[in-house]
PDB file of N, CA and C in Angstrom:
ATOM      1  N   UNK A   1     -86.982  18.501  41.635  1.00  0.00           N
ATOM      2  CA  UNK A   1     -88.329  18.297  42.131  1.00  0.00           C
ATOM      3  C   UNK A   1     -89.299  18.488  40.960  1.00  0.00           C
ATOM      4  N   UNK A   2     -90.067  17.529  40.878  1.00  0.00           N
ATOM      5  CA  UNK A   2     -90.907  17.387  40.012  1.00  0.00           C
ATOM      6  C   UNK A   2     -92.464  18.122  39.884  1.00  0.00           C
ATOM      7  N   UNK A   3     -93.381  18.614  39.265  1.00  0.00           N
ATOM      8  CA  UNK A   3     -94.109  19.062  39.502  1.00  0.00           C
ATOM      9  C   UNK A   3     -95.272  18.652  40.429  1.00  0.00           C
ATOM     10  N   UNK A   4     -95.524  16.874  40.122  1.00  0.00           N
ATOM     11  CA  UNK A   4     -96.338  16.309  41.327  1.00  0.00           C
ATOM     12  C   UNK A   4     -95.843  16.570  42.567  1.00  0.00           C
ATOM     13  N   UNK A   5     -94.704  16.413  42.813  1.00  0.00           N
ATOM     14  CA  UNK A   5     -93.842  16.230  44.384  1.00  0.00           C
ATOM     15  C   UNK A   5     -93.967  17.895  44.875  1.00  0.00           C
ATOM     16  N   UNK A   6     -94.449  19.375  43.762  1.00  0.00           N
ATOM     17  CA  UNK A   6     -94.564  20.296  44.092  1.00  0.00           C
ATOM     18  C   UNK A   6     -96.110  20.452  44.939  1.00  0.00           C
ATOM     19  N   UNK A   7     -96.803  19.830  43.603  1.00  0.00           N
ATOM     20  CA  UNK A   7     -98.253  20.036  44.410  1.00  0.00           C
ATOM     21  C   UNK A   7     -98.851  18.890  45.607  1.00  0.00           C
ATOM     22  N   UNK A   8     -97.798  17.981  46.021  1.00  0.00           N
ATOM     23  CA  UNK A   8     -98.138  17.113  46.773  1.00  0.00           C
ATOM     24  C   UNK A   8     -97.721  17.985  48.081  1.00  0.00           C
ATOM     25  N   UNK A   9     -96.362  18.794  47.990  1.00  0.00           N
ATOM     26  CA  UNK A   9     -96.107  19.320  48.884  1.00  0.00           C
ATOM     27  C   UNK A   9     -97.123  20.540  49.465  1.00  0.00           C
ATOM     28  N   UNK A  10     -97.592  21.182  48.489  1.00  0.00           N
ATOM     29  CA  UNK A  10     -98.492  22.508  48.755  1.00  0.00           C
ATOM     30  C   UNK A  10     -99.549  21.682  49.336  1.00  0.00           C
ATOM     31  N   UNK A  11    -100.409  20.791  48.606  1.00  0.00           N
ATOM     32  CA  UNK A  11    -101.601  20.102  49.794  1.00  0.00           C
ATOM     33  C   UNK A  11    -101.231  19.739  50.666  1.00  0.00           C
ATOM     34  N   UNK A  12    -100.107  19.244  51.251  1.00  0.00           N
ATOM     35  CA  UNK A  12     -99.568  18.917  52.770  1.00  0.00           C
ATOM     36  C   UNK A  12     -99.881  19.862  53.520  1.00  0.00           C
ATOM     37  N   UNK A  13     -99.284  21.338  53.192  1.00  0.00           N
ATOM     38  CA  UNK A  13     -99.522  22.422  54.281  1.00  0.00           C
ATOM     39  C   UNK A  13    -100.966  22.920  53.638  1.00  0.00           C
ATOM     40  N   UNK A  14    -101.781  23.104  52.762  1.00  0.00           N
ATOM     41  CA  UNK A  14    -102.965  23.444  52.263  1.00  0.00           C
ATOM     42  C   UNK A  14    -104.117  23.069  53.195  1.00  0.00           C
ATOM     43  N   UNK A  15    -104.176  21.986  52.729  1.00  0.00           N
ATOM     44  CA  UNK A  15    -105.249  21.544  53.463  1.00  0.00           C
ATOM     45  C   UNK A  15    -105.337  21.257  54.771  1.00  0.00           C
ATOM     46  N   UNK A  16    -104.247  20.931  55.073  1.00  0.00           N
ATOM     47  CA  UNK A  16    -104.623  21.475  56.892  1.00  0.00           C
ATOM     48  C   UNK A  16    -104.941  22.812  57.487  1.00  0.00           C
ATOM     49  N   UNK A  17    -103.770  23.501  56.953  1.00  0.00           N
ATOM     50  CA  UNK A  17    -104.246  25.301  56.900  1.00  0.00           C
ATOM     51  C   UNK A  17    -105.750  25.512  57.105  1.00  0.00           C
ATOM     52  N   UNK A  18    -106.150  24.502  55.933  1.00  0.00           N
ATOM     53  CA  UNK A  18    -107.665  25.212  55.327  1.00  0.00           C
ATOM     54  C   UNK A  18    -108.533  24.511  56.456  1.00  0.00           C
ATOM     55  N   UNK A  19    -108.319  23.457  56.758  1.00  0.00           N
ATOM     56  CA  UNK A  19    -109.152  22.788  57.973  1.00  0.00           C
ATOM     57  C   UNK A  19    -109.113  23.469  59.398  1.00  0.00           C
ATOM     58  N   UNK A  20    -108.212  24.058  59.481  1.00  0.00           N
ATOM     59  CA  UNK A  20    -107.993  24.733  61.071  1.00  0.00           C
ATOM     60  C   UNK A  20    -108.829  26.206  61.019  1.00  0.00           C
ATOM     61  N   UNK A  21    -108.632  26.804  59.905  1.00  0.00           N
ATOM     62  CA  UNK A  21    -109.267  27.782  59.460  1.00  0.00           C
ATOM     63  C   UNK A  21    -110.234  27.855  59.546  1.00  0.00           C
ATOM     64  N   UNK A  22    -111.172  26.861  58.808  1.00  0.00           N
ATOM     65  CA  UNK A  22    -112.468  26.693  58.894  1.00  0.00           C
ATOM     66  C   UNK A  22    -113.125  25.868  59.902  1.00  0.00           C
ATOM     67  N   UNK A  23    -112.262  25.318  61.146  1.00  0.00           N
ATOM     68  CA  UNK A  23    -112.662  24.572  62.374  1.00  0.00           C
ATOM     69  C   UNK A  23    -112.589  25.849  63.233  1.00  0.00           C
ATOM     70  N   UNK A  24    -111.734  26.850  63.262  1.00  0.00           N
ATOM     71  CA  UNK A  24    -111.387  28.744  63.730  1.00  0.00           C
ATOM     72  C   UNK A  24    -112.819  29.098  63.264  1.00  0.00           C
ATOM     73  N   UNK A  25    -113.339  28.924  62.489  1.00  0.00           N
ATOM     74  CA  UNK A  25    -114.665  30.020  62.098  1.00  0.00           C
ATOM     75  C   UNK A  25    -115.763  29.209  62.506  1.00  0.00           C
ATOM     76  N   UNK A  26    -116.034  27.832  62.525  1.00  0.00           N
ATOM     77  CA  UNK A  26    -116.841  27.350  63.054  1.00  0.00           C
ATOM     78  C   UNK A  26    -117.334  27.473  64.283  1.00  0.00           C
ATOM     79  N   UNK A  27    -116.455  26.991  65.533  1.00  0.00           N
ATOM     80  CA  UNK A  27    -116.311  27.289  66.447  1.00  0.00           C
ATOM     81  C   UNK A  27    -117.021  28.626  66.981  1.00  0.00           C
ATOM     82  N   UNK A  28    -116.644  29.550  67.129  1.00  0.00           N
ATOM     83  CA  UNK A  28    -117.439  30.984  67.368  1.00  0.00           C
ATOM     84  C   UNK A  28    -118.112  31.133  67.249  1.00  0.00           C
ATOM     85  N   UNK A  29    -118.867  30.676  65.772  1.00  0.00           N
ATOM     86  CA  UNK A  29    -119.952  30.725  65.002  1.00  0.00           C
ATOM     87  C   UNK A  29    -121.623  30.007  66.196  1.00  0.00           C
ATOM     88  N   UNK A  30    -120.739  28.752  66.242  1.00  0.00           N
ATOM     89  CA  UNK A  30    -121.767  27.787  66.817  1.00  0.00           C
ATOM     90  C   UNK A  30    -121.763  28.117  68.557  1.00  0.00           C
ATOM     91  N   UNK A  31    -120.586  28.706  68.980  1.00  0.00           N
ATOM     92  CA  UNK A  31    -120.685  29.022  70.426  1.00  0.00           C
ATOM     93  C   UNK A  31    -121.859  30.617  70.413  1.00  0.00           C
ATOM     94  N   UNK A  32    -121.629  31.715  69.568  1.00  0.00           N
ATOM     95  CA  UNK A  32    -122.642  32.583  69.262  1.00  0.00           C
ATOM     96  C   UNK A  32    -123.682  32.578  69.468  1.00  0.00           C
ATOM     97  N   UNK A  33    -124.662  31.454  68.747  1.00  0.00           N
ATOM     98  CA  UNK A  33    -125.510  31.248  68.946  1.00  0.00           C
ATOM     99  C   UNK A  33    -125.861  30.621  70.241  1.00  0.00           C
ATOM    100  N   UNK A  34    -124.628  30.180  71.195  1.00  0.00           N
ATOM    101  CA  UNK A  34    -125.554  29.726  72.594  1.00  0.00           C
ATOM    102  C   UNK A  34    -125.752  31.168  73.651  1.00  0.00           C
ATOM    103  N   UNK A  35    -124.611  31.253  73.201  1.00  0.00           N
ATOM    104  CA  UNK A  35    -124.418  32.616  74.008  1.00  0.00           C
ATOM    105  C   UNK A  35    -124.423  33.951  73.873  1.00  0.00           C
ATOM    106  N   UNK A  36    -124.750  33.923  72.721  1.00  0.00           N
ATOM    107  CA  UNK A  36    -125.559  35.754  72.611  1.00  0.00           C
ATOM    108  C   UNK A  36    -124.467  36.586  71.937  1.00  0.00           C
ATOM    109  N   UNK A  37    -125.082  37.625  71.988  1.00  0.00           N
ATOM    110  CA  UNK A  37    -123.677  38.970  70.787  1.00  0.00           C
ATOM    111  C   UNK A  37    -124.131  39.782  71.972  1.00  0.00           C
ATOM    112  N   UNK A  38    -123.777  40.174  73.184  1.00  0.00           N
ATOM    113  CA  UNK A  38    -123.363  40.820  73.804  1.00  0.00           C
ATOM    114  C   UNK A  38    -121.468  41.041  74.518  1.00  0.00           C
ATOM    115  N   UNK A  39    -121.502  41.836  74.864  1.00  0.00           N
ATOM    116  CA  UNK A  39    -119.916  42.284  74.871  1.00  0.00           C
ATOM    117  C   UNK A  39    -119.217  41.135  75.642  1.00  0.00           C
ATOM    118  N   UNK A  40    -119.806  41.031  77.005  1.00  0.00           N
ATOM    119  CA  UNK A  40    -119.248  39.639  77.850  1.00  0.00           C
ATOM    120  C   UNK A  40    -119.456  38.011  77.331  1.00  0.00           C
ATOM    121  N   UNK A  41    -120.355  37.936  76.109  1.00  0.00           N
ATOM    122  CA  UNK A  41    -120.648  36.867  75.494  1.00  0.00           C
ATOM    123  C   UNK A  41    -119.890  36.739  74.329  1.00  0.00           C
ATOM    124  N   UNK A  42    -119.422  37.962  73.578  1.00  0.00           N
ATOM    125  CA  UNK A  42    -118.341  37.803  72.646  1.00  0.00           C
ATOM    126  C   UNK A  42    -116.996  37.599  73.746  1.00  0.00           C
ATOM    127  N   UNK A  43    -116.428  38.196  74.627  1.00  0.00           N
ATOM    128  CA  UNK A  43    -115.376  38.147  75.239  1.00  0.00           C
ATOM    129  C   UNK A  43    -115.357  36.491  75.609  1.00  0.00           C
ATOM    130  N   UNK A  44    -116.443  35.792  76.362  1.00  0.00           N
ATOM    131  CA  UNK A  44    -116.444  34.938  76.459  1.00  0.00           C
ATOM    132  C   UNK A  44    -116.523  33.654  75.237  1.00  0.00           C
ATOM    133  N   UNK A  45    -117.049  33.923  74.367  1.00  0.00           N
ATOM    134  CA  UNK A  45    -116.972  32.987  73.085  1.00  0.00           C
ATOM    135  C   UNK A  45    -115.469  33.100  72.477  1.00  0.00           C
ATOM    136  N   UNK A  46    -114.582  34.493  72.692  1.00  0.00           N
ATOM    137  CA  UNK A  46    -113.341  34.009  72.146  1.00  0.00           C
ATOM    138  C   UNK A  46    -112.737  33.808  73.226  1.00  0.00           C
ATOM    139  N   UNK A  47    -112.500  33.821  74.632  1.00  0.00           N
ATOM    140  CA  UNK A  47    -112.026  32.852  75.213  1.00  0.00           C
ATOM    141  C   UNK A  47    -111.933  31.021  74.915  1.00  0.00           C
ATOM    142  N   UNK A  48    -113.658  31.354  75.088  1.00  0.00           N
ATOM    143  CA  UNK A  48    -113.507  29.696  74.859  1.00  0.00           C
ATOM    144  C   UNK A  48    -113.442  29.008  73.755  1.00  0.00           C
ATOM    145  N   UNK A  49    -113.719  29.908  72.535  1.00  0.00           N
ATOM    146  CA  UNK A  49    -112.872  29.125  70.904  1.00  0.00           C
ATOM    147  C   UNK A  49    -111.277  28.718  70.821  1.00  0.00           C
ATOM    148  N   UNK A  50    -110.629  30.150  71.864  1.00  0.00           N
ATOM    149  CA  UNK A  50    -109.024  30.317  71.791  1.00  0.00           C
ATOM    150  C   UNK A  50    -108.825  28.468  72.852  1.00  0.00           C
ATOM    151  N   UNK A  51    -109.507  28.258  73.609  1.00  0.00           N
ATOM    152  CA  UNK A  51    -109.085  26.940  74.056  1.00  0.00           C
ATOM    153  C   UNK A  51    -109.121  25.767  73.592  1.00  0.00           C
ATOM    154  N   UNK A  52    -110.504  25.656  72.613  1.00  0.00           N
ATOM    155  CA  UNK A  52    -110.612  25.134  71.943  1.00  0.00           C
ATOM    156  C   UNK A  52    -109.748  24.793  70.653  1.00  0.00           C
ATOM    157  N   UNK A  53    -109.388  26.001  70.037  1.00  0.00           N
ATOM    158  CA  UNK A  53    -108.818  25.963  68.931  1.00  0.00           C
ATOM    159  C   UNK A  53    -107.689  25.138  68.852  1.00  0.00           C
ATOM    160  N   UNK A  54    -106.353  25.913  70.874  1.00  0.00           N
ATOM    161  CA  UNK A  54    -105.629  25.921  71.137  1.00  0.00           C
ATOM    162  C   UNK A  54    -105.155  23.613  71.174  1.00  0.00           C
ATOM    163  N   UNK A  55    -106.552  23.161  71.533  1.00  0.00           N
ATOM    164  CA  UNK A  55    -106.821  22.024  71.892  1.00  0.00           C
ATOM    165  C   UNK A  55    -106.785  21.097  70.765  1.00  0.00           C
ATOM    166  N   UNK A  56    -107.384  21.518  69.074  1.00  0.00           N
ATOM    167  CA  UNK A  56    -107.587  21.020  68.869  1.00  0.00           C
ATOM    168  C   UNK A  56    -106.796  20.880  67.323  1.00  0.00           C
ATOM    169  N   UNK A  57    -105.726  22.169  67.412  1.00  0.00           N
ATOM    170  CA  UNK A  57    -104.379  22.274  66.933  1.00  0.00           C
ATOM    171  C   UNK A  57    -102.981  21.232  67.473  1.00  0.00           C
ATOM    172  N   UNK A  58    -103.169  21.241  68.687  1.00  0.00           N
ATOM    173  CA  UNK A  58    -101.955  20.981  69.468  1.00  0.00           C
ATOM    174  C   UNK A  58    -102.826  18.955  69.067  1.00  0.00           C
ATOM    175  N   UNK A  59    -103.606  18.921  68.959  1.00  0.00           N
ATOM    176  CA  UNK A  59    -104.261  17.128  69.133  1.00  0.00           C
ATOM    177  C   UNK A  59    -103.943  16.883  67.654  1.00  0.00           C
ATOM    178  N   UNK A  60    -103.902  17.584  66.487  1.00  0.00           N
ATOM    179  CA  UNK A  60    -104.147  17.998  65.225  1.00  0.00           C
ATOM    180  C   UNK A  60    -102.224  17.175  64.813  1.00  0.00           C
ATOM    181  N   UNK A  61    -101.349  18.542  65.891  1.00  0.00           N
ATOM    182  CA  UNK A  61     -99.827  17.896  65.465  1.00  0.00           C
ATOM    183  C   UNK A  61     -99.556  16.500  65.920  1.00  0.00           C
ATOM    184  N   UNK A  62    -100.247  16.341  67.476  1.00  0.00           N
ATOM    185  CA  UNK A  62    -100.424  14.831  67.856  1.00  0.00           C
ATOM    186  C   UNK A  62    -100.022  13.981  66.952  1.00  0.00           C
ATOM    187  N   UNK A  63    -101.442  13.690  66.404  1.00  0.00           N
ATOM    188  CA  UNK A  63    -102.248  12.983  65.212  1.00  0.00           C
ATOM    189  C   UNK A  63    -100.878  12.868  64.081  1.00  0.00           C
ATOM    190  N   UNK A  64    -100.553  14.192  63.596  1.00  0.00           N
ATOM    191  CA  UNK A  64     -99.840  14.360  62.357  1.00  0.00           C
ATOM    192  C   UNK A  64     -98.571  13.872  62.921  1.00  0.00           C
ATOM    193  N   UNK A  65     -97.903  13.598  63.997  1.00  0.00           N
ATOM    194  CA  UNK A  65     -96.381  12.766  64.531  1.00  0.00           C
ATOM    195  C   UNK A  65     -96.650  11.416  64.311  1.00  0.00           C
ATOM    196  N   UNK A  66     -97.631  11.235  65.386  1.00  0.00           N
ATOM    197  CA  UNK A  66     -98.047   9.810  65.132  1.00  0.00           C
ATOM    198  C   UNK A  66     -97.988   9.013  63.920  1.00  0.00           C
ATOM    199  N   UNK A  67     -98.450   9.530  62.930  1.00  0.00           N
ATOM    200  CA  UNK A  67     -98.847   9.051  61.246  1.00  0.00           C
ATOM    201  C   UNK A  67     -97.513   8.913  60.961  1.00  0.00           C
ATOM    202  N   UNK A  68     -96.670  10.128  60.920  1.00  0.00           N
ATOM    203  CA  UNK A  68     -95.807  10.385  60.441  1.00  0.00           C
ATOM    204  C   UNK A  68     -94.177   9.471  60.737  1.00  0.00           C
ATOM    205  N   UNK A  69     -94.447   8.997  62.213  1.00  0.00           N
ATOM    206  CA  UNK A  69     -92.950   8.902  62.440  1.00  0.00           C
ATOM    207  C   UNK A  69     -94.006   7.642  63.467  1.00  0.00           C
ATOM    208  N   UNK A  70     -94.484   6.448  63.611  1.00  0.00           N
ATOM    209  CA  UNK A  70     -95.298   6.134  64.297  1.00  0.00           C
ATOM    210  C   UNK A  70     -94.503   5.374  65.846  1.00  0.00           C
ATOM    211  N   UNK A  71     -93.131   5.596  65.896  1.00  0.00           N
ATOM    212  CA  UNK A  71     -92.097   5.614  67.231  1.00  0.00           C
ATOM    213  C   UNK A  71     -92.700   6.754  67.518  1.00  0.00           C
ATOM    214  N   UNK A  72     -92.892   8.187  67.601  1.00  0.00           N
ATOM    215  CA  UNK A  72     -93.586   8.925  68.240  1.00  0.00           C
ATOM    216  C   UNK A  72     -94.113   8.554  69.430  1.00  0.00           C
ATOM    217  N   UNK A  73     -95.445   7.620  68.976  1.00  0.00           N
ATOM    218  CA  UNK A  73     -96.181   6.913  70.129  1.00  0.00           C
ATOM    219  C   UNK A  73     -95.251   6.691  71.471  1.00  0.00           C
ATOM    220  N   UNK A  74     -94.310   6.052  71.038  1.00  0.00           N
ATOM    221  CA  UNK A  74     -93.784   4.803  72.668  1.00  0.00           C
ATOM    222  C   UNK A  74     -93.056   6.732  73.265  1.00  0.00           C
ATOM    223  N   UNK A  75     -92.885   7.744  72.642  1.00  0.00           N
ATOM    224  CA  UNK A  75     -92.025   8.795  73.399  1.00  0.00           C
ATOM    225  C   UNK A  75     -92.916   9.527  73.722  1.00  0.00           C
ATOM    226  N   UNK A  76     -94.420   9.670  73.470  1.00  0.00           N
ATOM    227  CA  UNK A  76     -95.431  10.304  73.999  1.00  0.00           C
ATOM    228  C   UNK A  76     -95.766   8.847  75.364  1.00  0.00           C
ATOM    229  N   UNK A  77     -95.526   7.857  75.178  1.00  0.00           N
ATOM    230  CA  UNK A  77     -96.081   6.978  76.070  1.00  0.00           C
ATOM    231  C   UNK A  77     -95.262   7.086  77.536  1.00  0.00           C
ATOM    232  N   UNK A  78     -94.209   7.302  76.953  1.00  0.00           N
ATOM    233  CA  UNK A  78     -93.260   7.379  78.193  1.00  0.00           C
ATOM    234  C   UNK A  78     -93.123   8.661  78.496  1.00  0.00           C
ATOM    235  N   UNK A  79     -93.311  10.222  77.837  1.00  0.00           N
ATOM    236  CA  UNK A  79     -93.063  11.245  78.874  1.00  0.00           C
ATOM    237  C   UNK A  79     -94.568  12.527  78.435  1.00  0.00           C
ATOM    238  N   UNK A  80     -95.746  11.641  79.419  1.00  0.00           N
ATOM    239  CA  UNK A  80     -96.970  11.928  78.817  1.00  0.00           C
ATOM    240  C   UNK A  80     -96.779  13.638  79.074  1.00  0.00           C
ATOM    241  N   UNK A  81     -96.685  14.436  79.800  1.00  0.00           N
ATOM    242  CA  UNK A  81     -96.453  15.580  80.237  1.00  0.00           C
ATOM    243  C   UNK A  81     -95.875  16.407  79.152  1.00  0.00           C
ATOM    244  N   UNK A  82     -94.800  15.809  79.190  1.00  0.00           N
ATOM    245  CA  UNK A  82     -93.219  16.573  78.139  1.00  0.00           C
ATOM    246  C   UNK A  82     -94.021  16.565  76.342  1.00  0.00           C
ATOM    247  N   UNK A  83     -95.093  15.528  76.692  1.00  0.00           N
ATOM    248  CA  UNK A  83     -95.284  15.479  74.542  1.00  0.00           C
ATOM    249  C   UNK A  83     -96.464  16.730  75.078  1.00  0.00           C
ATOM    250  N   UNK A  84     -97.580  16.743  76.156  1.00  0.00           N
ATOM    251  CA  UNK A  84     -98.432  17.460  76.407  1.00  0.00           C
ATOM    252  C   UNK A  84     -98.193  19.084  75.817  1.00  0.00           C
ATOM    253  N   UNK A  85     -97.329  19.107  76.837  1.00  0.00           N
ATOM    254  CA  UNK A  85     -96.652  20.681  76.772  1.00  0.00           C
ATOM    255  C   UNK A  85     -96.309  20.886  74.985  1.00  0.00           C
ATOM    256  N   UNK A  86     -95.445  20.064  74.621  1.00  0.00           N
ATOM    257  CA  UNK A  86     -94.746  20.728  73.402  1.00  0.00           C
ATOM    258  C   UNK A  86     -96.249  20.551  72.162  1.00  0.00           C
ATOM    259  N   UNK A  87     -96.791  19.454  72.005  1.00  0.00           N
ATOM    260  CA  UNK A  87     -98.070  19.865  71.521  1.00  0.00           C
ATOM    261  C   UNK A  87     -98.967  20.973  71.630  1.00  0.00           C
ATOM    262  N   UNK A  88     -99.323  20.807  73.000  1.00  0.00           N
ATOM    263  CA  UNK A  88     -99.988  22.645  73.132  1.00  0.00           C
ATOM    264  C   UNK A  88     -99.379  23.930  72.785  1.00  0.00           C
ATOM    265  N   UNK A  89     -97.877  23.635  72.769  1.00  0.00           N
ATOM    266  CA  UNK A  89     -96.906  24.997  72.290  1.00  0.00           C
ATOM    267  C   UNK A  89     -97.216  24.988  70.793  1.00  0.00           C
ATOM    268  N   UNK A  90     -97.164  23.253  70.035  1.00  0.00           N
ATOM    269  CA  UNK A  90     -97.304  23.449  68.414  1.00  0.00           C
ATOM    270  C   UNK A  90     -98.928  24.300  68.171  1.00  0.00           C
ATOM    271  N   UNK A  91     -99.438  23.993  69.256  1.00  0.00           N
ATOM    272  CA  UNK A  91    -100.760  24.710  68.948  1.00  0.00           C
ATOM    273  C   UNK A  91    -101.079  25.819  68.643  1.00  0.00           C
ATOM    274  N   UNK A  92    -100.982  26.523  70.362  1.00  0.00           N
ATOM    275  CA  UNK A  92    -100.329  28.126  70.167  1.00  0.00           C
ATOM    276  C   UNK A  92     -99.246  28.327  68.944  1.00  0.00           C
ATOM    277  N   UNK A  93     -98.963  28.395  68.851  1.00  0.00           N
ATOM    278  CA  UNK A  93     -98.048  28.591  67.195  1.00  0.00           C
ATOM    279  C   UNK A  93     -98.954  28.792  66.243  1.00  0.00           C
ATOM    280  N   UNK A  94     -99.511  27.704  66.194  1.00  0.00           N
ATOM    281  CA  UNK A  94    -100.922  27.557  64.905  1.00  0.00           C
ATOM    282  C   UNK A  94    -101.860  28.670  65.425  1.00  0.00           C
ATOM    283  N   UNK A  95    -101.582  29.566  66.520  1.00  0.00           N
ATOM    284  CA  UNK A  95    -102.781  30.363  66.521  1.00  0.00           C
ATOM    285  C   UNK A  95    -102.232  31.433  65.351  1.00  0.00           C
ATOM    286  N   UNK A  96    -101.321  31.397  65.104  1.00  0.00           N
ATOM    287  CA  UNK A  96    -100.857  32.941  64.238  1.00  0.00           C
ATOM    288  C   UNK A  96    -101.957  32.537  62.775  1.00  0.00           C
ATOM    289  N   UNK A  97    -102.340  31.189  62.492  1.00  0.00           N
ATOM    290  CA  UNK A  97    -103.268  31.014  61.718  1.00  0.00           C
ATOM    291  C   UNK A  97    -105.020  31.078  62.331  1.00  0.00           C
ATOM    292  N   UNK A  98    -105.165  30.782  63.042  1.00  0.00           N
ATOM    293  CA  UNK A  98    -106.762  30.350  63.572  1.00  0.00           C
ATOM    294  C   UNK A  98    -107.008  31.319  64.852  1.00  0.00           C
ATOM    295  N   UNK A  99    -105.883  32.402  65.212  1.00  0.00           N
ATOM    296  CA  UNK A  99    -106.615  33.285  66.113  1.00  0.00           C
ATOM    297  C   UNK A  99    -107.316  34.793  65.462  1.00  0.00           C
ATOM    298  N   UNK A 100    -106.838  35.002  64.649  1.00  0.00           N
ATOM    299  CA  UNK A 100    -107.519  36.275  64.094  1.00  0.00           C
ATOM    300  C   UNK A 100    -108.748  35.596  63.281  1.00  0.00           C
ATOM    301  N   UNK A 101    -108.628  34.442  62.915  1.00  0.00           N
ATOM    302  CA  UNK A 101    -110.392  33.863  62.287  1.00  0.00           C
ATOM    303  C   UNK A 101    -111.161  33.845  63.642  1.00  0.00           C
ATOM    304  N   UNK A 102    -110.586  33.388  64.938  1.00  0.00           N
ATOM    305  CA  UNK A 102    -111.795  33.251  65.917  1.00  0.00           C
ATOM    306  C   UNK A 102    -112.047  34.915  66.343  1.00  0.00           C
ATOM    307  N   UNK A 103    -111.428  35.482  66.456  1.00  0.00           N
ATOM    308  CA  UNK A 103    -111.825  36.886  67.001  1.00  0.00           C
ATOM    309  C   UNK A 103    -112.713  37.348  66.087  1.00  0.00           C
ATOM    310  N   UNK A 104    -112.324  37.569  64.434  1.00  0.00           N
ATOM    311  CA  UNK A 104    -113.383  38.084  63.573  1.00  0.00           C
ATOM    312  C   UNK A 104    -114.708  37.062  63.927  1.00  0.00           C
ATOM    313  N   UNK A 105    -114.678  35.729  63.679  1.00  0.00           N
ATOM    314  CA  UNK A 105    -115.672  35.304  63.496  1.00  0.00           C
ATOM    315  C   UNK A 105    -116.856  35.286  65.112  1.00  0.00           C
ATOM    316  N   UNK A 106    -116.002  35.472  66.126  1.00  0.00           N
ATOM    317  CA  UNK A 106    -116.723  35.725  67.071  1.00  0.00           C
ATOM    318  C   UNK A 106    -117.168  37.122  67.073  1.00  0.00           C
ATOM    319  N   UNK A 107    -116.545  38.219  66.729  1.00  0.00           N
ATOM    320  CA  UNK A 107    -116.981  39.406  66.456  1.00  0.00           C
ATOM    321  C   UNK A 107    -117.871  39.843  65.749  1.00  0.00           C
ATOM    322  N   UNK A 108    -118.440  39.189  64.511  1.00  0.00           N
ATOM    323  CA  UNK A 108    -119.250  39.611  63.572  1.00  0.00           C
ATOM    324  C   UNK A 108    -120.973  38.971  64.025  1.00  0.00           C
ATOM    325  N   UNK A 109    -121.507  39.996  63.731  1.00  0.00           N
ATOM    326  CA  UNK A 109    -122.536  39.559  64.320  1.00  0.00           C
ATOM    327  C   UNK A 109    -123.820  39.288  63.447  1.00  0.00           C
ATOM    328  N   UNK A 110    -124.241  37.724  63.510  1.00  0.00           N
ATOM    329  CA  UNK A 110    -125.128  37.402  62.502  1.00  0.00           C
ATOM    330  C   UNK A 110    -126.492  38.291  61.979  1.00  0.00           C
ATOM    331  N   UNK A 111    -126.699  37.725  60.642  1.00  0.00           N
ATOM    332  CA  UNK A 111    -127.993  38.860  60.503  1.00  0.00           C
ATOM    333  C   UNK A 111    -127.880  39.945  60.120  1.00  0.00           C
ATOM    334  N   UNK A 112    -126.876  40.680  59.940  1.00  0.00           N
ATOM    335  CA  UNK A 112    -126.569  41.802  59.292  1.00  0.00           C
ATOM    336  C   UNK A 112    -126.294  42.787  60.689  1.00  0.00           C
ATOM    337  N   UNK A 113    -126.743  44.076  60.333  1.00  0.00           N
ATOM    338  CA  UNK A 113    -126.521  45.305  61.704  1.00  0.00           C
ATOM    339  C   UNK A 113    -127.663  45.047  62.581  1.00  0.00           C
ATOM    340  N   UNK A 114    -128.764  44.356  62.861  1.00  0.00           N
ATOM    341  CA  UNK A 114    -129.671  44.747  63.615  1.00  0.00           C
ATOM    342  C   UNK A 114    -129.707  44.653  65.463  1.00  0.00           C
TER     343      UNK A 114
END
């Protein structure tokens, strides 16, 4: 293995990493501001980032089968349920990356201590 085929491989998992990460911190960020830094408004902002996240990980591996292997399609076409499920499982998985960014980032509270 050659050194390009090394760093081609590291941006494969890199930059998605880094996109989910920073779609994990966004998220919270922008729900925050609708809904306040109180205790039931943080509880509720990482609820609804964790669905989000959960949504948009699992659409994320979708996407990345599709490209990848593009027969995918006709086996998501035919067992819409069965690709559903195992996508949302690749998701949850991806939370071990993008759930401790939504909790901090829903936790921290803009503006400093005030």
């Amino acid at each position: 293995m050659d050194n390009a085929e090394m760093i081609r491989g590291g941006l494969a998992i890199l930059v998605p990493v880094a996109a989910l990460v920073l779609i994990a911190a966004m998220v919270p960020i922008w729900l925050a501001r609708r809904l306040g830094h109180d205790l039931r408004a943080r509880s509720t902002n990482i609820a609804l980032s964790s669905v989000a996240m959960l949504i948009v990980s699992g659409g994320y591996f979708a996407v990345l089968y599709v490209i990848e292997a593009p027969r995918v399609a006709g086996a998501i076409a035919a067992e819409p349920m069965a690709a559903l499920w195992h996508f949302l499982w690749l998701g949850l998985m991806a939370g071990l990356l993008w759930a401790p960014v939504v909790v901090l980032a829903a936790t921290l509270r803009a503006g400093g201590g005030r």
